[in-house]
C-alpha atoms as a PDB file:
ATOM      1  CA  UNK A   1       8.483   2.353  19.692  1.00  0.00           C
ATOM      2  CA  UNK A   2       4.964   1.290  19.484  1.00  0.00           C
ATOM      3  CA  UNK A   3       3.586  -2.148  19.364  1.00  0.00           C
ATOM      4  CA  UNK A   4       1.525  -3.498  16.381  1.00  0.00           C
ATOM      5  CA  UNK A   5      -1.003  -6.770  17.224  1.00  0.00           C
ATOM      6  CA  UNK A   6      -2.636  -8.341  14.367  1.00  0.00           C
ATOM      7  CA  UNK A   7      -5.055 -11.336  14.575  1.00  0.00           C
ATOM      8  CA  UNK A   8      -6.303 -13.862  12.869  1.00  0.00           C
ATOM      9  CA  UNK A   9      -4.153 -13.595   9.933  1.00  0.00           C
ATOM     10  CA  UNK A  10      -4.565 -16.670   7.667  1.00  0.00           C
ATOM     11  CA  UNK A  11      -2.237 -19.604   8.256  1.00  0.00           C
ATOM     12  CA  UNK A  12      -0.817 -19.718   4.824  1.00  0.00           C
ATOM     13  CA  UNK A  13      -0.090 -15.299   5.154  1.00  0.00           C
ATOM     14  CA  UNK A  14       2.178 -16.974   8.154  1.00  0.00           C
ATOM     15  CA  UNK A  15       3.501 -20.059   6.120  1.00  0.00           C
ATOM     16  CA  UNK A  16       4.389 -17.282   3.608  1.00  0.00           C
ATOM     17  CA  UNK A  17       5.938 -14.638   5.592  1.00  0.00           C
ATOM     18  CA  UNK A  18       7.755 -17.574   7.392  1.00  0.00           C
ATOM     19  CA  UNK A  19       9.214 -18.726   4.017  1.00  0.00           C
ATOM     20  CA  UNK A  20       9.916 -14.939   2.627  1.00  0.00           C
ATOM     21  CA  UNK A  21      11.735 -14.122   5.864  1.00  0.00           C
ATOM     22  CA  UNK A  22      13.957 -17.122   5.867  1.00  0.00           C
ATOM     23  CA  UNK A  23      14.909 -17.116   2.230  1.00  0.00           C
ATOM     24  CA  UNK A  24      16.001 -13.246   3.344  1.00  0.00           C
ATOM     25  CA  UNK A  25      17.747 -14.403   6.680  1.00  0.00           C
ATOM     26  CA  UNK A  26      15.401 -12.188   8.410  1.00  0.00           C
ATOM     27  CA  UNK A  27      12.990 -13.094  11.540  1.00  0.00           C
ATOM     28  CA  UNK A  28       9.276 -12.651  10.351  1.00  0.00           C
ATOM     29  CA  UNK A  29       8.787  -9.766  12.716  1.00  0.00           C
ATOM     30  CA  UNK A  30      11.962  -8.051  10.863  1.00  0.00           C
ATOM     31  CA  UNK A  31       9.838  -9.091   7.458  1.00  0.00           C
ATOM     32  CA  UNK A  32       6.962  -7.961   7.857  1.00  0.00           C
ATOM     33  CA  UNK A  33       8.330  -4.562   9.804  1.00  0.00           C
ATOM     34  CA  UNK A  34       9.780  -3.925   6.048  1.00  0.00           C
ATOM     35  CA  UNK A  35       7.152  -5.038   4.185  1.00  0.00           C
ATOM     36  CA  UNK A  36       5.010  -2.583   6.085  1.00  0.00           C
ATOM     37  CA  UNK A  37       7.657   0.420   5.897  1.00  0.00           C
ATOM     38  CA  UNK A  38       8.047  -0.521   2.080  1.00  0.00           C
ATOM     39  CA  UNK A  39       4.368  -0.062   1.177  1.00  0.00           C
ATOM     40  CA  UNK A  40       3.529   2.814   3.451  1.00  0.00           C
ATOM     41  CA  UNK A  41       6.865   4.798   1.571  1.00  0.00           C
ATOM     42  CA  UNK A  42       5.487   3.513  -1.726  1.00  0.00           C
ATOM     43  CA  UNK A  43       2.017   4.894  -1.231  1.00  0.00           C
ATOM     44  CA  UNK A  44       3.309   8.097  -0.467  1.00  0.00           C
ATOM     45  CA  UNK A  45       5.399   8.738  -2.666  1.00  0.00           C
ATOM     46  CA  UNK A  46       2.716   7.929  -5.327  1.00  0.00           C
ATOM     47  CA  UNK A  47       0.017  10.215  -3.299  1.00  0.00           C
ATOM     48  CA  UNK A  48       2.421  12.825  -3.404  1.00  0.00           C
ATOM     49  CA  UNK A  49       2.783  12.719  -6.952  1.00  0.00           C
ATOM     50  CA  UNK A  50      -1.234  12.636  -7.794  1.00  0.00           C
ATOM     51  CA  UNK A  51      -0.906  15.910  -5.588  1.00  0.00           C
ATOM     52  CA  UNK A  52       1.490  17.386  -7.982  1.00  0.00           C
ATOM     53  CA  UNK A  53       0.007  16.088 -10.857  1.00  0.00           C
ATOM     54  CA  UNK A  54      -3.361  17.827  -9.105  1.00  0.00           C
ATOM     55  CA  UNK A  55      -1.496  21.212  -9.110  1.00  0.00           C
ATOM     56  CA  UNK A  56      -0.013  21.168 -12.244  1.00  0.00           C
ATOM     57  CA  UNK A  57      -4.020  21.065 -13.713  1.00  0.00           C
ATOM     58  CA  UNK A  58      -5.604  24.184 -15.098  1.00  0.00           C
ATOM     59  CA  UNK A  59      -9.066  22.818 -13.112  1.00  0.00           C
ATOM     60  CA  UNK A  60      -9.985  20.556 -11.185  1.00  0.00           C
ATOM     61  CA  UNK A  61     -11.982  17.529 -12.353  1.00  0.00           C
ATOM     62  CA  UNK A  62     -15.847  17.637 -11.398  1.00  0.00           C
ATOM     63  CA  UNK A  63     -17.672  15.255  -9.425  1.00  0.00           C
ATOM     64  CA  UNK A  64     -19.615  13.543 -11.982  1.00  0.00           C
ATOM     65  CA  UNK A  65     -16.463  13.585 -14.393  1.00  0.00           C
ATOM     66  CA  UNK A  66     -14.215  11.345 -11.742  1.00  0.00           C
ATOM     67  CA  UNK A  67     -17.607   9.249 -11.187  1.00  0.00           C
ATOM     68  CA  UNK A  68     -17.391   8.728 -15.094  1.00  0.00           C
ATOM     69  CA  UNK A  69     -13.731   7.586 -14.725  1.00  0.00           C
ATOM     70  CA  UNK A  70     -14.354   4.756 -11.380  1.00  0.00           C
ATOM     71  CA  UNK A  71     -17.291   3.673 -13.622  1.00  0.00           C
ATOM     72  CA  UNK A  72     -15.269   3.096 -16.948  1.00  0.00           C
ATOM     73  CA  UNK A  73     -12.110   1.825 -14.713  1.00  0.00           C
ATOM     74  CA  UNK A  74     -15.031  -0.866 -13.842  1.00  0.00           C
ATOM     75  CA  UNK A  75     -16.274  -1.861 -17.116  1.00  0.00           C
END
C-alpha cells in the first residue's frame, strides 16, 4: 500500500486529530486514514450525482449562464 507524507501541518490540526483519534480509540494514523477515505467516498458520490443530474438535462448550461451562477453564489 502506498505511503502518504504530509508536512507542515499546523500544530493545533495535530492537537486535534490527536484528541479526535483518542476519544475514538483509534491511533491518529488510523484517524486520519478514515477521515481521508470518508471524504474522498463523499465527494464521489456527490460528483456522481451532478453527473446524473447533468444527464437527466434537456441542454446543457452555457458558459456565460454557469459564470452568472459562481457570480450570484458570490454576492
Amino acid at each position: 500500500m502506498p505511503t502518504l507524507t504530509i508536512r507542515n501541518v499546523p500544530p493545533a490540526v495535530v492537537r486535534s486529530l490527536k484528541a479526535l483519534a483518542r476519544r475514538r480509540r483509534r491511533s491518529m494514523e488510523q484517524e486520519v486514514r478514515e477521515l481521508l477515505e470518508t471524504h474522498v467516498s463523499e465527494r464521489l458520490s456527490v460528483l456522481g450525482q451532478i453527473e446524473a443530474s447533468w444527464n437527466r438535462q434537456a441542454r446543457r448550461p452555457t458558459a456565460a449562464e454557469i459564470d452568472s451562477w459562481i457570480a450570484a453564489g458570490r454576492s
